[in-house]
PDB file of N, CA and C in Angstrom:
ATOM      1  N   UNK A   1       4.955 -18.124   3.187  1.00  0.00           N
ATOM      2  CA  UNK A   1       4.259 -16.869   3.391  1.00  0.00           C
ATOM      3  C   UNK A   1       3.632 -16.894   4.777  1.00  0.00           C
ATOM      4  N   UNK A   2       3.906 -15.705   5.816  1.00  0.00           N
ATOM      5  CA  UNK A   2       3.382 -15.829   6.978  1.00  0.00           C
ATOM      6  C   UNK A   2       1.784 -15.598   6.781  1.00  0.00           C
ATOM      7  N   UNK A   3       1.681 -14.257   5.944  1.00  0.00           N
ATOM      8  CA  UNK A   3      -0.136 -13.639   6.012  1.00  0.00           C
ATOM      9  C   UNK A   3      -0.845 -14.219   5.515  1.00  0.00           C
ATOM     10  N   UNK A   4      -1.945 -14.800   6.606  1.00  0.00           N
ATOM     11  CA  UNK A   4      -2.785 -14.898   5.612  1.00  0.00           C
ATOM     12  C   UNK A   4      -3.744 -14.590   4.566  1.00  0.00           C
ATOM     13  N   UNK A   5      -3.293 -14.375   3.323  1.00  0.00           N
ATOM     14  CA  UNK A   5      -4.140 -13.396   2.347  1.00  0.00           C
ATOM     15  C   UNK A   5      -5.519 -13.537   1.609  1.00  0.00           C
ATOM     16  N   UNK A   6      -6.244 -14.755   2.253  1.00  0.00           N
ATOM     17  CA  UNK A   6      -7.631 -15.527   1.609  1.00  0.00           C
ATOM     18  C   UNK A   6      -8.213 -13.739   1.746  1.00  0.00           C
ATOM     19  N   UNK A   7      -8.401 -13.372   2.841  1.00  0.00           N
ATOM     20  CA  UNK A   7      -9.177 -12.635   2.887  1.00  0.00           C
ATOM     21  C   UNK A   7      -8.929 -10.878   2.435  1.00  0.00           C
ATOM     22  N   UNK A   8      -7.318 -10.903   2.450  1.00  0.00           N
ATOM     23  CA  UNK A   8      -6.653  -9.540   2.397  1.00  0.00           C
ATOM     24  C   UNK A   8      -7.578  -8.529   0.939  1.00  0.00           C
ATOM     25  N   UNK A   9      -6.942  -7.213   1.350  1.00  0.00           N
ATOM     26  CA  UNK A   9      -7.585  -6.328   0.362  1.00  0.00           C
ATOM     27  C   UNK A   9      -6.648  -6.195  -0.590  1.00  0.00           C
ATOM     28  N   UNK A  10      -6.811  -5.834  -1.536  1.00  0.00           N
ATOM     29  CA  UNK A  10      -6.042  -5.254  -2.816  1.00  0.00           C
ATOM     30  C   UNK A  10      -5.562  -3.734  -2.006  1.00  0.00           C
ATOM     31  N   UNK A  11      -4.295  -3.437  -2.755  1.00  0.00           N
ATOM     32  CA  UNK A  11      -3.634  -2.521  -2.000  1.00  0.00           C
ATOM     33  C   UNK A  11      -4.988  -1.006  -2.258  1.00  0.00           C
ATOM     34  N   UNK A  12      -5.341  -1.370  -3.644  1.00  0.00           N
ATOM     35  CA  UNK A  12      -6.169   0.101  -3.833  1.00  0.00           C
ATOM     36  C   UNK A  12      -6.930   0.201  -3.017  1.00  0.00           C
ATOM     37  N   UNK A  13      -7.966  -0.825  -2.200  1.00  0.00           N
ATOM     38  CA  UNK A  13      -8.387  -0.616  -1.589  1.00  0.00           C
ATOM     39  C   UNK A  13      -8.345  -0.679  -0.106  1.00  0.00           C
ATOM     40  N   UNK A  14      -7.653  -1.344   0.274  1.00  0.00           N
ATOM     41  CA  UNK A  14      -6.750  -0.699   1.515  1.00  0.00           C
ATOM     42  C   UNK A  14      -6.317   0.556   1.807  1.00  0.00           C
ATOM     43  N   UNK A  15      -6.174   1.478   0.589  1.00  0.00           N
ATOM     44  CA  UNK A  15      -5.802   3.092   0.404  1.00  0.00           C
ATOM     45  C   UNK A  15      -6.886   3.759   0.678  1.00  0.00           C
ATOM     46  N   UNK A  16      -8.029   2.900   0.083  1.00  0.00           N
ATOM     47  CA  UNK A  16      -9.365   3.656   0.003  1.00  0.00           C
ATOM     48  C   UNK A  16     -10.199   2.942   1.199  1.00  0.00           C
ATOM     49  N   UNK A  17      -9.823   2.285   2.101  1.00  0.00           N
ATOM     50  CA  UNK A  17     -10.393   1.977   3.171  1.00  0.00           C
ATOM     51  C   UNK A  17      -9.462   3.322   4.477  1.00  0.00           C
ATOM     52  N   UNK A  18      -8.584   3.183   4.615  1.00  0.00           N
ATOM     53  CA  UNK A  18      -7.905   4.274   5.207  1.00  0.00           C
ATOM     54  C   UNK A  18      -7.619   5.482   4.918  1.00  0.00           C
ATOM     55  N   UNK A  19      -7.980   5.928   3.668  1.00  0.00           N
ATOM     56  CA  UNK A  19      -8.609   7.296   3.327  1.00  0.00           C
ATOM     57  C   UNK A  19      -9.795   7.651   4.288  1.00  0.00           C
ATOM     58  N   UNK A  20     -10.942   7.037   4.242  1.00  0.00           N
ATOM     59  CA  UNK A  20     -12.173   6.923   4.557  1.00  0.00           C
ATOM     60  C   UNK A  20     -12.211   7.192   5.878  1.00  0.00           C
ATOM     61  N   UNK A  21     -11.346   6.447   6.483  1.00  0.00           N
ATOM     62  CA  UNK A  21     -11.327   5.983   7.658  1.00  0.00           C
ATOM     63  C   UNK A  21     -10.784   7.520   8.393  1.00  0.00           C
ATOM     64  N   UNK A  22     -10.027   8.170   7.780  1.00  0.00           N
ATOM     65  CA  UNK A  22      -8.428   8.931   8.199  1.00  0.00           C
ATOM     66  C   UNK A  22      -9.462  10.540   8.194  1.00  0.00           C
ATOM     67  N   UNK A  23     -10.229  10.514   6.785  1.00  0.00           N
ATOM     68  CA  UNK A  23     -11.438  11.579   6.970  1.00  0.00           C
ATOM     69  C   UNK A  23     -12.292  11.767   7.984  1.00  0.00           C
ATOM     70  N   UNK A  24     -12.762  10.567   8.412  1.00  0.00           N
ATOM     71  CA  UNK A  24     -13.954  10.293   8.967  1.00  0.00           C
ATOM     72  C   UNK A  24     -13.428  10.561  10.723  1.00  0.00           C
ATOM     73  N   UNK A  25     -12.339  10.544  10.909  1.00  0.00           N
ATOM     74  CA  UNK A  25     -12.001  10.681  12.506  1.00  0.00           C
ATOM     75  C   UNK A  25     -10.849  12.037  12.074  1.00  0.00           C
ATOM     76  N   UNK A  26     -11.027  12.565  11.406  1.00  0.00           N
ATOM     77  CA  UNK A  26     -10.292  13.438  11.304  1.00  0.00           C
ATOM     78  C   UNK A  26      -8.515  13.616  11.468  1.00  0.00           C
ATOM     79  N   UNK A  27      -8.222  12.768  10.379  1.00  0.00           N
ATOM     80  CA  UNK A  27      -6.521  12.330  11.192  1.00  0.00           C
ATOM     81  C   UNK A  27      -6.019  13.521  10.547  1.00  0.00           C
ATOM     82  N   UNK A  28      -5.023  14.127  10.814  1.00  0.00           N
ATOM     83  CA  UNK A  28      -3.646  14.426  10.437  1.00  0.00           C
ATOM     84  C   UNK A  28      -3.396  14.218   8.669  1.00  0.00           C
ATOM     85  N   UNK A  29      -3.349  13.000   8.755  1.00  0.00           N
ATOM     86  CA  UNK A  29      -3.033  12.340   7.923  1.00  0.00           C
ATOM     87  C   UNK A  29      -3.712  12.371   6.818  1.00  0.00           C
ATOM     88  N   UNK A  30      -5.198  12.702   6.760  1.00  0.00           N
ATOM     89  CA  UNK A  30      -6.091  13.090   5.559  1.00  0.00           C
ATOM     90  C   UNK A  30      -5.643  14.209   5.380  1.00  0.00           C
ATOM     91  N   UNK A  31      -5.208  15.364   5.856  1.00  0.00           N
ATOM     92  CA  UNK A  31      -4.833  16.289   5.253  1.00  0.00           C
ATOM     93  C   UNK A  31      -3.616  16.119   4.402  1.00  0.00           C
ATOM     94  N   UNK A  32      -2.727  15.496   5.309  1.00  0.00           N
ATOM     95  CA  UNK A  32      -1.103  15.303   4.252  1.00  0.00           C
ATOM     96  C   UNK A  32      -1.265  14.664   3.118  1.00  0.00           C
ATOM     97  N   UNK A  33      -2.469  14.038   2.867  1.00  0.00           N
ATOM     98  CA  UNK A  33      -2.558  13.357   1.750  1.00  0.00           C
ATOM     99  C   UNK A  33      -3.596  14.198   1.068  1.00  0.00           C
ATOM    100  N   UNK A  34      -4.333  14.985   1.311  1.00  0.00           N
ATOM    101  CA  UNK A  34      -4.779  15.582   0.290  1.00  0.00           C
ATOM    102  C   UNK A  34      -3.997  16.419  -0.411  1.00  0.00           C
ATOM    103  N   UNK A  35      -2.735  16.853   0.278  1.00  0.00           N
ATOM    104  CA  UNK A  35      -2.090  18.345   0.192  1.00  0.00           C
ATOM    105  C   UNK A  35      -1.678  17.334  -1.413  1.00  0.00           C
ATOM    106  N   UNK A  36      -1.261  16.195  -1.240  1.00  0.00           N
ATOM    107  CA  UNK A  36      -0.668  15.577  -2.459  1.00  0.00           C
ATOM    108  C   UNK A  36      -1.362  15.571  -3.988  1.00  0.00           C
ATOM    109  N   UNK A  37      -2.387  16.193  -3.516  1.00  0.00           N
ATOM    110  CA  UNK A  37      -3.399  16.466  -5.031  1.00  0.00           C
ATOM    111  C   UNK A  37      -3.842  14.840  -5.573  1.00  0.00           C
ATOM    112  N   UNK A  38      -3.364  13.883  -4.864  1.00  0.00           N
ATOM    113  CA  UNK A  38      -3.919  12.231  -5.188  1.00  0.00           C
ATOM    114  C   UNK A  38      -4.071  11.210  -3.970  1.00  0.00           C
ATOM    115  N   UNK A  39      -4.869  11.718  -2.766  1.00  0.00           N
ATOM    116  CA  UNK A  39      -4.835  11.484  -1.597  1.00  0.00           C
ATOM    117  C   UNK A  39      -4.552  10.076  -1.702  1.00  0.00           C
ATOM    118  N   UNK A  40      -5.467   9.185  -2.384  1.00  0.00           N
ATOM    119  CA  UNK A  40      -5.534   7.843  -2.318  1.00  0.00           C
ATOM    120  C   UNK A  40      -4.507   7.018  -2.612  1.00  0.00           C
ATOM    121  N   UNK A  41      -3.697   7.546  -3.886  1.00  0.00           N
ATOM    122  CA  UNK A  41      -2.824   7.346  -3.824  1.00  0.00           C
ATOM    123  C   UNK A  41      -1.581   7.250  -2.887  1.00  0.00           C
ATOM    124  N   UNK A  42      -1.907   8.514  -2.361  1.00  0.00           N
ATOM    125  CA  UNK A  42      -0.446   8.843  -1.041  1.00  0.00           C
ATOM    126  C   UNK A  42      -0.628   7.674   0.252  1.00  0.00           C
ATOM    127  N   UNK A  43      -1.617   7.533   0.379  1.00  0.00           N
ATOM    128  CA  UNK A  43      -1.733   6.595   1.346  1.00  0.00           C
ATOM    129  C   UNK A  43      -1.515   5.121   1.468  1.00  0.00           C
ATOM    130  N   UNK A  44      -2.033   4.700  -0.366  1.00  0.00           N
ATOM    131  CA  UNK A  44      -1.106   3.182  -0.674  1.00  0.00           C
ATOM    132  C   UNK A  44      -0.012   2.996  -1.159  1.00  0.00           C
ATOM    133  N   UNK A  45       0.703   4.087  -1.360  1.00  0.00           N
ATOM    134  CA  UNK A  45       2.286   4.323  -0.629  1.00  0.00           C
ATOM    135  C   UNK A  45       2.825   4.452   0.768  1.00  0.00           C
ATOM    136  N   UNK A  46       1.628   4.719   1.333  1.00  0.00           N
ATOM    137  CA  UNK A  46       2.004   5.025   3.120  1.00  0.00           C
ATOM    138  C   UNK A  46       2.311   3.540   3.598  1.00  0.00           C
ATOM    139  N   UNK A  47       0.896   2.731   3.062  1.00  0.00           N
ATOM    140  CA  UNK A  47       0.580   1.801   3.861  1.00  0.00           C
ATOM    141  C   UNK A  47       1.923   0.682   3.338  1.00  0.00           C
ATOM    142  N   UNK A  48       2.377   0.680   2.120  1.00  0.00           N
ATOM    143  CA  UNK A  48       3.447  -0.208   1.125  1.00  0.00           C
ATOM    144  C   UNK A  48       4.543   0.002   1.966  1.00  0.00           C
ATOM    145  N   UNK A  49       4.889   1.412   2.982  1.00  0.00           N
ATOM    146  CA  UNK A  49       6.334   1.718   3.530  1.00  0.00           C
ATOM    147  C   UNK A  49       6.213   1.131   5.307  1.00  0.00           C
ATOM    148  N   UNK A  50       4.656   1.232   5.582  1.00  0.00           N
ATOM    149  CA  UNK A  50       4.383   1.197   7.120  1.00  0.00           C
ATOM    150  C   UNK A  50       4.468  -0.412   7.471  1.00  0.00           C
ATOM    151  N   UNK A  51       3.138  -1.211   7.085  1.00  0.00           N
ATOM    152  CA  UNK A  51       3.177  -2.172   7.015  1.00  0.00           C
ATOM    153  C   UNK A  51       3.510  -3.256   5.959  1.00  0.00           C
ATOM    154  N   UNK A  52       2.790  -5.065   6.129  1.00  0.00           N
ATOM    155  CA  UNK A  52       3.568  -5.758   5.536  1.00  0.00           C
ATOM    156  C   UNK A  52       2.027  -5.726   3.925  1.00  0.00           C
ATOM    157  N   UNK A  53       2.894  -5.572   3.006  1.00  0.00           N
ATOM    158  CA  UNK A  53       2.074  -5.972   1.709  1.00  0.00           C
ATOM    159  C   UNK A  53       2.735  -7.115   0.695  1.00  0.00           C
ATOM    160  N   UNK A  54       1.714  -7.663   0.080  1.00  0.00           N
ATOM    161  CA  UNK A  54       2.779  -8.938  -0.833  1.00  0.00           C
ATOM    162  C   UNK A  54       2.487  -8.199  -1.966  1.00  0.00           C
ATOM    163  N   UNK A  55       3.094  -9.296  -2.761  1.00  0.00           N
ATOM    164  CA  UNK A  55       3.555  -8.831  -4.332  1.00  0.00           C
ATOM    165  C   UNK A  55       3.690  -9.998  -5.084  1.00  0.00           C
ATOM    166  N   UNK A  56       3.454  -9.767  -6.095  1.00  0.00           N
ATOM    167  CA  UNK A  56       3.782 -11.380  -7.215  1.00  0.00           C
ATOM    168  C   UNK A  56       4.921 -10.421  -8.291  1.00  0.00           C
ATOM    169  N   UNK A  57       6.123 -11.617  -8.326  1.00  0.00           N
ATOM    170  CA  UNK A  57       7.069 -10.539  -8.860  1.00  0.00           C
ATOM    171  C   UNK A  57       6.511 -11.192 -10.145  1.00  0.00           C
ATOM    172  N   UNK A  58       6.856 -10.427 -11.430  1.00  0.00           N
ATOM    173  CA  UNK A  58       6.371 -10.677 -12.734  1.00  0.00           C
ATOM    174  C   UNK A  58       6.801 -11.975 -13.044  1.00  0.00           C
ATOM    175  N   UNK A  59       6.310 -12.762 -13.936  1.00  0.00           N
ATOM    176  CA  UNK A  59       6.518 -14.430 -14.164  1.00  0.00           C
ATOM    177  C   UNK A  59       6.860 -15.364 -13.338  1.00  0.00           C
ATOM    178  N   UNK A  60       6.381 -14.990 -12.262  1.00  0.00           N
ATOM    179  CA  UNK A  60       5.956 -16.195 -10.689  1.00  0.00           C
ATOM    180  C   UNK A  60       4.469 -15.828 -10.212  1.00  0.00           C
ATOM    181  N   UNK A  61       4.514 -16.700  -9.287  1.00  0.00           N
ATOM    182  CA  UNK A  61       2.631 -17.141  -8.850  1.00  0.00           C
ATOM    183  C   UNK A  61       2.851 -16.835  -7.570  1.00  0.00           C
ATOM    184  N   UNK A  62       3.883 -17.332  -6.668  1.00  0.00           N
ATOM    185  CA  UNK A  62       3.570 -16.922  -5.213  1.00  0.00           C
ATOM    186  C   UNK A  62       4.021 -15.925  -4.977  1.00  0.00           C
ATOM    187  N   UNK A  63       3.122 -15.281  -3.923  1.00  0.00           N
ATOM    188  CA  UNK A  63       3.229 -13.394  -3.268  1.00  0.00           C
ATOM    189  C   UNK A  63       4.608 -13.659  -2.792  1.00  0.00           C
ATOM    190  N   UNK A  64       5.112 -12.888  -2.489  1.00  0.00           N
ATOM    191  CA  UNK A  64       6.262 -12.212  -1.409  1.00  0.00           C
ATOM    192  C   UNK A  64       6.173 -11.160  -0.653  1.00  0.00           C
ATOM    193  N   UNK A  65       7.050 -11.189   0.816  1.00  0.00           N
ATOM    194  CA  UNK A  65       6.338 -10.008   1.160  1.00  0.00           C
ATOM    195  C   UNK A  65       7.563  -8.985   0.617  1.00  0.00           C
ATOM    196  N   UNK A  66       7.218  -7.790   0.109  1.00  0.00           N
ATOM    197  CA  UNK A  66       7.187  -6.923  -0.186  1.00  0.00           C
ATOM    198  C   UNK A  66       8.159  -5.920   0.951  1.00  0.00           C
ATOM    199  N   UNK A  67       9.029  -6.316   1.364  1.00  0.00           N
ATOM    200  CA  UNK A  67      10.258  -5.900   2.042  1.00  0.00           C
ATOM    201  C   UNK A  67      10.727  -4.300   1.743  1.00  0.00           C
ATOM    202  N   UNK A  68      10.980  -3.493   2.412  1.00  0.00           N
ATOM    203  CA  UNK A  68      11.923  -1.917   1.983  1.00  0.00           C
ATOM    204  C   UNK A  68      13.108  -2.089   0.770  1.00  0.00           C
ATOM    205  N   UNK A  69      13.850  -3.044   1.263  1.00  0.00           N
ATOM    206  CA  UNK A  69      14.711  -3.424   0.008  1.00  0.00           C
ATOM    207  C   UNK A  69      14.302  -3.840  -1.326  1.00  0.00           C
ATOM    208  N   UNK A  70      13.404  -4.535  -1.399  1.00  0.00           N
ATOM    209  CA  UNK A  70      12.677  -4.768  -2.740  1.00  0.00           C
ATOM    210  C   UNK A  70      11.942  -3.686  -3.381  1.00  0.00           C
ATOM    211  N   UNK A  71      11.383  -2.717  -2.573  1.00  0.00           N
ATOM    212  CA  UNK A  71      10.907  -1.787  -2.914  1.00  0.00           C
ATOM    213  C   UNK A  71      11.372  -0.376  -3.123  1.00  0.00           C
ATOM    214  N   UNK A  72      12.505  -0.032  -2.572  1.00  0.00           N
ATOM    215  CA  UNK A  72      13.425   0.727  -2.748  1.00  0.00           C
ATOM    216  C   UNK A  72      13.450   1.415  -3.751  1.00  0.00           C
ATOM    217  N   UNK A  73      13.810   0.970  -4.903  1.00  0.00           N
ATOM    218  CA  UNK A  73      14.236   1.929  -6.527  1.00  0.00           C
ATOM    219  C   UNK A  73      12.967   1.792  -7.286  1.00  0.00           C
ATOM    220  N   UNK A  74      11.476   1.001  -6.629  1.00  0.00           N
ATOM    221  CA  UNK A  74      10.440   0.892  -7.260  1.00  0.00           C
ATOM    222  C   UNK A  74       9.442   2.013  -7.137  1.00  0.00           C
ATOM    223  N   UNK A  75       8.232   1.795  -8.205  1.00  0.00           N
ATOM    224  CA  UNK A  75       7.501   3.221  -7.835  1.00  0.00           C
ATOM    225  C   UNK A  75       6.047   2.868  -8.249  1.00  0.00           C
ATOM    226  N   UNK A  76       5.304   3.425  -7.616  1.00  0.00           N
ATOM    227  CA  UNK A  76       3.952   2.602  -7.505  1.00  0.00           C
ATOM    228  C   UNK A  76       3.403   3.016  -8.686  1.00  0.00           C
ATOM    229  N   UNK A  77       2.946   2.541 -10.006  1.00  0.00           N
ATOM    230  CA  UNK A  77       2.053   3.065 -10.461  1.00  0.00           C
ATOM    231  C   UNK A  77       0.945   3.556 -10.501  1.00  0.00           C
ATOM    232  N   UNK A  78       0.122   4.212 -11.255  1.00  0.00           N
ATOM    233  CA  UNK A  78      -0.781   5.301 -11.130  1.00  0.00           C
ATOM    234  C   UNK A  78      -1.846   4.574 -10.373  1.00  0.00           C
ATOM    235  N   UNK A  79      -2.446   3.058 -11.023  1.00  0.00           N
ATOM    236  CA  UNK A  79      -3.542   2.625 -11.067  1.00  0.00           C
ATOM    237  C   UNK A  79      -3.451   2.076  -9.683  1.00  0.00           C
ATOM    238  N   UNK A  80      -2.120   2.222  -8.926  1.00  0.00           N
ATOM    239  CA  UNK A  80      -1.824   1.593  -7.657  1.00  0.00           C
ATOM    240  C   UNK A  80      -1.998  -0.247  -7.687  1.00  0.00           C
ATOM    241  N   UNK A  81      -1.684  -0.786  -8.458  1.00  0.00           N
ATOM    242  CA  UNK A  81      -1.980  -2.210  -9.131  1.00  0.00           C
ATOM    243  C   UNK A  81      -0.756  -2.789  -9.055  1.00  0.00           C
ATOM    244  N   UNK A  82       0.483  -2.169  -9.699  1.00  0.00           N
ATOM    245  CA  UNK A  82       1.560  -2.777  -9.763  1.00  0.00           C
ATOM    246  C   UNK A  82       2.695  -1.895  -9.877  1.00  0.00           C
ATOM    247  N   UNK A  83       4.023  -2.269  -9.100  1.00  0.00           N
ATOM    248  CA  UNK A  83       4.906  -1.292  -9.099  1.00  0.00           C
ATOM    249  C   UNK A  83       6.148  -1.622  -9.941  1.00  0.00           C
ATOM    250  N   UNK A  84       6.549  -0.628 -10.402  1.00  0.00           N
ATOM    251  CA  UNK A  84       7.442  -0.424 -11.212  1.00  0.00           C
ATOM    252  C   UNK A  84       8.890   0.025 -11.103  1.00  0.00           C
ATOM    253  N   UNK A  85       9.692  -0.513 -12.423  1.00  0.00           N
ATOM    254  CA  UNK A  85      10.786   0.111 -11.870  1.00  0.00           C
ATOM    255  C   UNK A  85      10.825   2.219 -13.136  1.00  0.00           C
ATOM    256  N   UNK A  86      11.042   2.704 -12.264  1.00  0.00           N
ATOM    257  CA  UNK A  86      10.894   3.970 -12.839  1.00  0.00           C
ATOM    258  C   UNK A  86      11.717   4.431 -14.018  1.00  0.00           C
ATOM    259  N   UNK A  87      12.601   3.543 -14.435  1.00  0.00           N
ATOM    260  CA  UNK A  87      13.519   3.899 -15.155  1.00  0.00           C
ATOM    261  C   UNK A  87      13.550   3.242 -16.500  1.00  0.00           C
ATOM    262  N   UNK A  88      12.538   1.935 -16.185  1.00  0.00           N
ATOM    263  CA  UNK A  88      12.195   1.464 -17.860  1.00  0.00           C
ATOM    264  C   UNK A  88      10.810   0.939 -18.150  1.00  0.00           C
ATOM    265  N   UNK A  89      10.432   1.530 -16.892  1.00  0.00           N
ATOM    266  CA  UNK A  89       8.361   1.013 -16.708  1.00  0.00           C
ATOM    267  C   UNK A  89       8.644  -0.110 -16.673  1.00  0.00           C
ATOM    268  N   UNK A  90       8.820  -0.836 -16.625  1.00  0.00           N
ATOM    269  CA  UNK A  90       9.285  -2.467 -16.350  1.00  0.00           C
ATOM    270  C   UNK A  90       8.480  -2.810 -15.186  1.00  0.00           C
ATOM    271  N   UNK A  91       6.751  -3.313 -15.142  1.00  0.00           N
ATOM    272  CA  UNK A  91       6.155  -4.042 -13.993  1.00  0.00           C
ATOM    273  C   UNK A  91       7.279  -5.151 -13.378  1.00  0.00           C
ATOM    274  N   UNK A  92       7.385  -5.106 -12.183  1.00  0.00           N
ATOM    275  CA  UNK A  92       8.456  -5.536 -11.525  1.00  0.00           C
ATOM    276  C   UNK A  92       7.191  -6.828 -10.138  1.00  0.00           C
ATOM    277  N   UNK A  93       6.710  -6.046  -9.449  1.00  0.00           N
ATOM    278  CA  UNK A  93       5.486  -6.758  -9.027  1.00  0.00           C
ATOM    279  C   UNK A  93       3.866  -6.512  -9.379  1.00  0.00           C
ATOM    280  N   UNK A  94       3.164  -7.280  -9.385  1.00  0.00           N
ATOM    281  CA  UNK A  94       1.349  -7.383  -9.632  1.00  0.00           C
ATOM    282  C   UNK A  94       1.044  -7.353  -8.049  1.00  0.00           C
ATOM    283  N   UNK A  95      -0.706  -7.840  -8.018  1.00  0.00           N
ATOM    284  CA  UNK A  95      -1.013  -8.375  -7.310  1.00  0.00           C
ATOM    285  C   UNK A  95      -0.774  -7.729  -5.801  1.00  0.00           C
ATOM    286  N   UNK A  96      -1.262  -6.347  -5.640  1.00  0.00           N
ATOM    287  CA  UNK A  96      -0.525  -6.206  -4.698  1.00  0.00           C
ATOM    288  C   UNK A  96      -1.216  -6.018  -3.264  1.00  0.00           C
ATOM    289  N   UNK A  97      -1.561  -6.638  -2.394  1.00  0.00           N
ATOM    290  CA  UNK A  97      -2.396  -6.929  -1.521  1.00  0.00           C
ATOM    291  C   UNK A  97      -2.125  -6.489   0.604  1.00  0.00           C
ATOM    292  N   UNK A  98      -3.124  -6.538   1.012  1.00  0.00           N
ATOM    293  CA  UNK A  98      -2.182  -6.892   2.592  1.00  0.00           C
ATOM    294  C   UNK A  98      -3.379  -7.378   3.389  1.00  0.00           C
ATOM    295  N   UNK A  99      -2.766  -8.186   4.344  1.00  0.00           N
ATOM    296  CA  UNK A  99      -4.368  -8.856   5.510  1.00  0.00           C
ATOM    297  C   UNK A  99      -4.783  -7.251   5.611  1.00  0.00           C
ATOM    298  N   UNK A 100      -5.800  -7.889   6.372  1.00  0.00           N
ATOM    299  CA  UNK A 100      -7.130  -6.808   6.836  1.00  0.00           C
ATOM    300  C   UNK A 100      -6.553  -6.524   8.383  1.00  0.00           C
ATOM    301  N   UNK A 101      -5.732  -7.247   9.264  1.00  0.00           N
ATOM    302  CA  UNK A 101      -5.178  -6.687  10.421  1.00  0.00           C
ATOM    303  C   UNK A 101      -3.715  -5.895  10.147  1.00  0.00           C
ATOM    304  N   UNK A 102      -3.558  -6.231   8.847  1.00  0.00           N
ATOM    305  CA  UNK A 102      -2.381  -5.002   8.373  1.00  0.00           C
ATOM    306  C   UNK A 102      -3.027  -3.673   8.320  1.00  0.00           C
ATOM    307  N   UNK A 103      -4.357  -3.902   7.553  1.00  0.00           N
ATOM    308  CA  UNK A 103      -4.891  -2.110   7.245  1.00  0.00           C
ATOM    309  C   UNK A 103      -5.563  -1.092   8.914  1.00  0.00           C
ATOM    310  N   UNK A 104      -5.734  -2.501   9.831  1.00  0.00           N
ATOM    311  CA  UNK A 104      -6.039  -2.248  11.159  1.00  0.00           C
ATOM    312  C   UNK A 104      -4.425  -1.628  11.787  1.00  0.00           C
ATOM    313  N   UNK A 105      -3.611  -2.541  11.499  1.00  0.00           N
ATOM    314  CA  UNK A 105      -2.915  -2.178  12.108  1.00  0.00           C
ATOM    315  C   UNK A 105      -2.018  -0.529  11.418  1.00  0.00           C
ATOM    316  N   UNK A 106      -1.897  -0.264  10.465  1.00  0.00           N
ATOM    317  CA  UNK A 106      -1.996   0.738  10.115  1.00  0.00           C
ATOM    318  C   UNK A 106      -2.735   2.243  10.452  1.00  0.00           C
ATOM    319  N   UNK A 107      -3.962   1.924  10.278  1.00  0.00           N
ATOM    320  CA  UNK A 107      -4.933   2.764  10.842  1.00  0.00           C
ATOM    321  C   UNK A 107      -4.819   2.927  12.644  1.00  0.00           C
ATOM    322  N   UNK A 108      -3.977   2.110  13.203  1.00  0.00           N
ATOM    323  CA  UNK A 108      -3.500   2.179  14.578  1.00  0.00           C
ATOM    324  C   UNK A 108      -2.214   3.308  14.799  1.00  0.00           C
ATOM    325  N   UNK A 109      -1.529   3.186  13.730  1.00  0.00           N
ATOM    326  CA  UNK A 109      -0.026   4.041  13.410  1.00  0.00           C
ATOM    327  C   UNK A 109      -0.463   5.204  13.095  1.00  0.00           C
ATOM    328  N   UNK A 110      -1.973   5.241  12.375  1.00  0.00           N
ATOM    329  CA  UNK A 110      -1.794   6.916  11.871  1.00  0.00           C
ATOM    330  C   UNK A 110      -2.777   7.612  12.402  1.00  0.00           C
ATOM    331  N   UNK A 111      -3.251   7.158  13.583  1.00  0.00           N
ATOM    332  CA  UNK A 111      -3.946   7.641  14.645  1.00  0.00           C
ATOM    333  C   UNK A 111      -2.972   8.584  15.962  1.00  0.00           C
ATOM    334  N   UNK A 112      -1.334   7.491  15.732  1.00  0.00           N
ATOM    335  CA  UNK A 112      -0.673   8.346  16.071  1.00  0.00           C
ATOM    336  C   UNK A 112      -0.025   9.162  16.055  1.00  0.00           C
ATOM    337  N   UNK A 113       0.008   9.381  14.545  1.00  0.00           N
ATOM    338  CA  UNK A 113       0.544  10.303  14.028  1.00  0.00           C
ATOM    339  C   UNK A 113      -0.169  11.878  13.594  1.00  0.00           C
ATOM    340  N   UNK A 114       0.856  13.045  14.215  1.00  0.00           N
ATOM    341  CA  UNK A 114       0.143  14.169  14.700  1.00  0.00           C
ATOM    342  C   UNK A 114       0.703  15.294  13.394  1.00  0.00           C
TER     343      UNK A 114
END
């Protein structure tokens, strides 16, 4: 595993740190996610497609990172906790986390985005 995750956030709150953040300077981007009727949500889907997040796939212990291909046919559940596969609810990964210079670096991407 490259990240180091001692310190990383849980993805929910990584959503809800860049919500905050995205309001508070007025991005773009708080609006597109409100338009979604579950802002917080939309955004720890943003951050799952932008940057790097791990994952514990079900009946293993170490994270992985959490790649486009792995995530592909998956779908975040509600509680934003663990993602699924959509077609038999089948938790597929837990645990779903990213460093704190991921949610920086994020919040760098959607500063540029207009």
């Amino acid at each position: 595993m490259s990240a180091d995750l001692r310190n990383a956030l849980v993805l929910v709150d990584a959503a809800r740190r860049a919500y905050q953040v995205a309001l508070s300077e007025g991005l773009s981007l708080a609006h597109i996610a409100e338009q979604s009727g579950h802002p917080q949500y939309w955004f720890a889907n943003s951050i799952l497609h932008v940057v790097d997040v791990y994952g514990v796939r079900t009946g293993e212990s170490a994270p992985v990172l959490l790649s486009r291909d792995l995530v592909a046919n998956l779908k975040l559940a509600d509680d934003m906790l663990v993602l699924i596969d959509p077609d038999t609810g089948e938790t597929k990964f837990g645990d779903l986390k990213t460093a704190s210079d991921q949610v920086d670096r994020y919040l760098a991407w959607a500063r540029t985005v207009y």
